[in-house]
PDB file of N, CA and C in Angstrom:
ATOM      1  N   UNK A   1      40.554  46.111 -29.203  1.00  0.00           N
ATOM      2  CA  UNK A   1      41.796  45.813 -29.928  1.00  0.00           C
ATOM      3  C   UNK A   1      41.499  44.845 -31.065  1.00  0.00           C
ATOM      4  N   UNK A   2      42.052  45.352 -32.384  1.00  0.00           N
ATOM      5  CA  UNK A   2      41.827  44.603 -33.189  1.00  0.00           C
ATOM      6  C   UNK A   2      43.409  43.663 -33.974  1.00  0.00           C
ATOM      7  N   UNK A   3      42.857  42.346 -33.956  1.00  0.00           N
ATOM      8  CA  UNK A   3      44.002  41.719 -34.159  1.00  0.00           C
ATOM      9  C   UNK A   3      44.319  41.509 -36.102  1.00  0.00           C
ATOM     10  N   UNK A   4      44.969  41.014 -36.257  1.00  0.00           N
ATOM     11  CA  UNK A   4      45.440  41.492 -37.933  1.00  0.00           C
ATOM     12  C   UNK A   4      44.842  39.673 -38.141  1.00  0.00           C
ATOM     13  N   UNK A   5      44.487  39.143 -39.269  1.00  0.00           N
ATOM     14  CA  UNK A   5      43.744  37.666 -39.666  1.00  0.00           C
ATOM     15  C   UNK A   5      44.585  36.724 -39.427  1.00  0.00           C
ATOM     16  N   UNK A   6      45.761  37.093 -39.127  1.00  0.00           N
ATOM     17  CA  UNK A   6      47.040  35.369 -39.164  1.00  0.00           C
ATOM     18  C   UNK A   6      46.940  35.556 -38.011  1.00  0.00           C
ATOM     19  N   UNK A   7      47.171  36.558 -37.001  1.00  0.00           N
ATOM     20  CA  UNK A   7      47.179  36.684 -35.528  1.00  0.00           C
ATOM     21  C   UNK A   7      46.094  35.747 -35.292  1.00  0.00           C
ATOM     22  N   UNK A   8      45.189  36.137 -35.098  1.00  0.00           N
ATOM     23  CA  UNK A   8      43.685  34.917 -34.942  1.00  0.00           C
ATOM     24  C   UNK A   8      43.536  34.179 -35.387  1.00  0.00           C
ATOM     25  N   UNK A   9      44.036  33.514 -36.749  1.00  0.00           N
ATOM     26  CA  UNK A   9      44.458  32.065 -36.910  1.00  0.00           C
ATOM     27  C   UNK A   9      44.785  31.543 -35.474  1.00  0.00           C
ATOM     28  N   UNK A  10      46.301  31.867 -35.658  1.00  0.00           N
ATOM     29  CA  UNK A  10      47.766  31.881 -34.994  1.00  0.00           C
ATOM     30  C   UNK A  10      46.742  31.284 -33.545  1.00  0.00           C
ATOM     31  N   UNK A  11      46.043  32.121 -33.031  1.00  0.00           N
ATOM     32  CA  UNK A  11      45.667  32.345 -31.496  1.00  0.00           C
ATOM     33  C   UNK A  11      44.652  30.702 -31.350  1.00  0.00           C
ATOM     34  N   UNK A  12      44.045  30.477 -32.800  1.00  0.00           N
ATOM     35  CA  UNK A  12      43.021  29.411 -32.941  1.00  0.00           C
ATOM     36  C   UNK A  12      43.958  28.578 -33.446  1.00  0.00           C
ATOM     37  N   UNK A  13      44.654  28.145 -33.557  1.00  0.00           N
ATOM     38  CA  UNK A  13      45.518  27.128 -33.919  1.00  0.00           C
ATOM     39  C   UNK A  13      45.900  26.753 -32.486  1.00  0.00           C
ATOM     40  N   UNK A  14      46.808  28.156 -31.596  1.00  0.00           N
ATOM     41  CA  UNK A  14      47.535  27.828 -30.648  1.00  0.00           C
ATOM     42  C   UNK A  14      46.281  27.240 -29.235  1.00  0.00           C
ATOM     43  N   UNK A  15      45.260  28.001 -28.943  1.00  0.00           N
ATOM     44  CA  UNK A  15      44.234  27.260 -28.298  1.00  0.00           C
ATOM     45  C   UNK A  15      43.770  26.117 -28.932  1.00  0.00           C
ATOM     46  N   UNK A  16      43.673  25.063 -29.901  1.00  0.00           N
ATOM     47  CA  UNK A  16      43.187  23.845 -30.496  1.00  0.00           C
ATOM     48  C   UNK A  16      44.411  23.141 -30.014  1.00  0.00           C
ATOM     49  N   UNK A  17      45.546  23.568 -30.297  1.00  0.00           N
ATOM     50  CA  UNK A  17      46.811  22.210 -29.760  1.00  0.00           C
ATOM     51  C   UNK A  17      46.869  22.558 -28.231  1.00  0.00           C
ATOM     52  N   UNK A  18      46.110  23.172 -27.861  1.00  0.00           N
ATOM     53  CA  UNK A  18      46.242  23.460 -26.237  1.00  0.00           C
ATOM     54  C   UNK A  18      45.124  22.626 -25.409  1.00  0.00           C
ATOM     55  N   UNK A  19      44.037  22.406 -26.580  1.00  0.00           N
ATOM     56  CA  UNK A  19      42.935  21.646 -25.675  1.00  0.00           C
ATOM     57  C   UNK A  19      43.766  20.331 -26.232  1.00  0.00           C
ATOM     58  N   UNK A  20      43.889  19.916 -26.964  1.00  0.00           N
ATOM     59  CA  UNK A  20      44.548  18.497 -27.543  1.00  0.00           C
ATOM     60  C   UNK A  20      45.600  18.067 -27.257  1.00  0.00           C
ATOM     61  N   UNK A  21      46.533  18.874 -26.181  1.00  0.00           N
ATOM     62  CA  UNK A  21      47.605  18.676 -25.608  1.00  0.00           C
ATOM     63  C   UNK A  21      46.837  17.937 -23.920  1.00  0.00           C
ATOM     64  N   UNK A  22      46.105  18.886 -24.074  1.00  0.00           N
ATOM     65  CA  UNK A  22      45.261  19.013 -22.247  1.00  0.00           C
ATOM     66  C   UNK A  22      44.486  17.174 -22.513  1.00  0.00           C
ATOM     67  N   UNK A  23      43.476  17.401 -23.273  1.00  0.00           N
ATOM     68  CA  UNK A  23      43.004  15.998 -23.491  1.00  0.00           C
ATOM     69  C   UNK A  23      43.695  14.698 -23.493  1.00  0.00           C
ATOM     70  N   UNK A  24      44.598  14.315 -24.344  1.00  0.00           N
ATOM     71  CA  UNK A  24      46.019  13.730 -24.391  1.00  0.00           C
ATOM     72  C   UNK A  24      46.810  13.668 -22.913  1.00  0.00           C
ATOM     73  N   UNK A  25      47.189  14.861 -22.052  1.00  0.00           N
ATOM     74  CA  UNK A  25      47.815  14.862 -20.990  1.00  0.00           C
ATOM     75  C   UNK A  25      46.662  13.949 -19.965  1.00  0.00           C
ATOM     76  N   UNK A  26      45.753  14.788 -19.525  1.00  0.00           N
ATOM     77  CA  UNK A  26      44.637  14.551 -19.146  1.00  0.00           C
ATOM     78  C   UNK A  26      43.377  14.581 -19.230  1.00  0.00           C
ATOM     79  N   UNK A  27      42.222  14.084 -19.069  1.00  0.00           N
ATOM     80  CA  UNK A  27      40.700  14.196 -19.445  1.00  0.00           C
ATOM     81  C   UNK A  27      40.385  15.616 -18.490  1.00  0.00           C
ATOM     82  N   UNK A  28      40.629  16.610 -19.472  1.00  0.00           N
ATOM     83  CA  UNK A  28      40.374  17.589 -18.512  1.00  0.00           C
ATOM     84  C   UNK A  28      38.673  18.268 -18.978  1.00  0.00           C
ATOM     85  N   UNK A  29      37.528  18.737 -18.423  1.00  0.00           N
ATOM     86  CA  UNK A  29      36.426  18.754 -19.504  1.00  0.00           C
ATOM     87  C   UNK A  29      36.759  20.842 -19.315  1.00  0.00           C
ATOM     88  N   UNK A  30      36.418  20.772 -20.278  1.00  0.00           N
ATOM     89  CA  UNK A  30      36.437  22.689 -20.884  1.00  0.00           C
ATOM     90  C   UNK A  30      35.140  23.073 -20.851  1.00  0.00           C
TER      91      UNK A  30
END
């Protein structure tokens, strides 16, 4: 499946505020 270029932004934006939410919440290691 191929995703369209803002989609995969979109997806790398939304996983980066997801580790930086997680870090912030807790020291979680990835």
């Amino acid at each position: 499946m191929v995703a369209p270029h803002n989609f995969q932004k979109f997806i790398l934006f939304y996983e980066h505020e997801l580790l930086r939410l997680n870090v912030t919440a807790y020291p979680y290691p990835f």
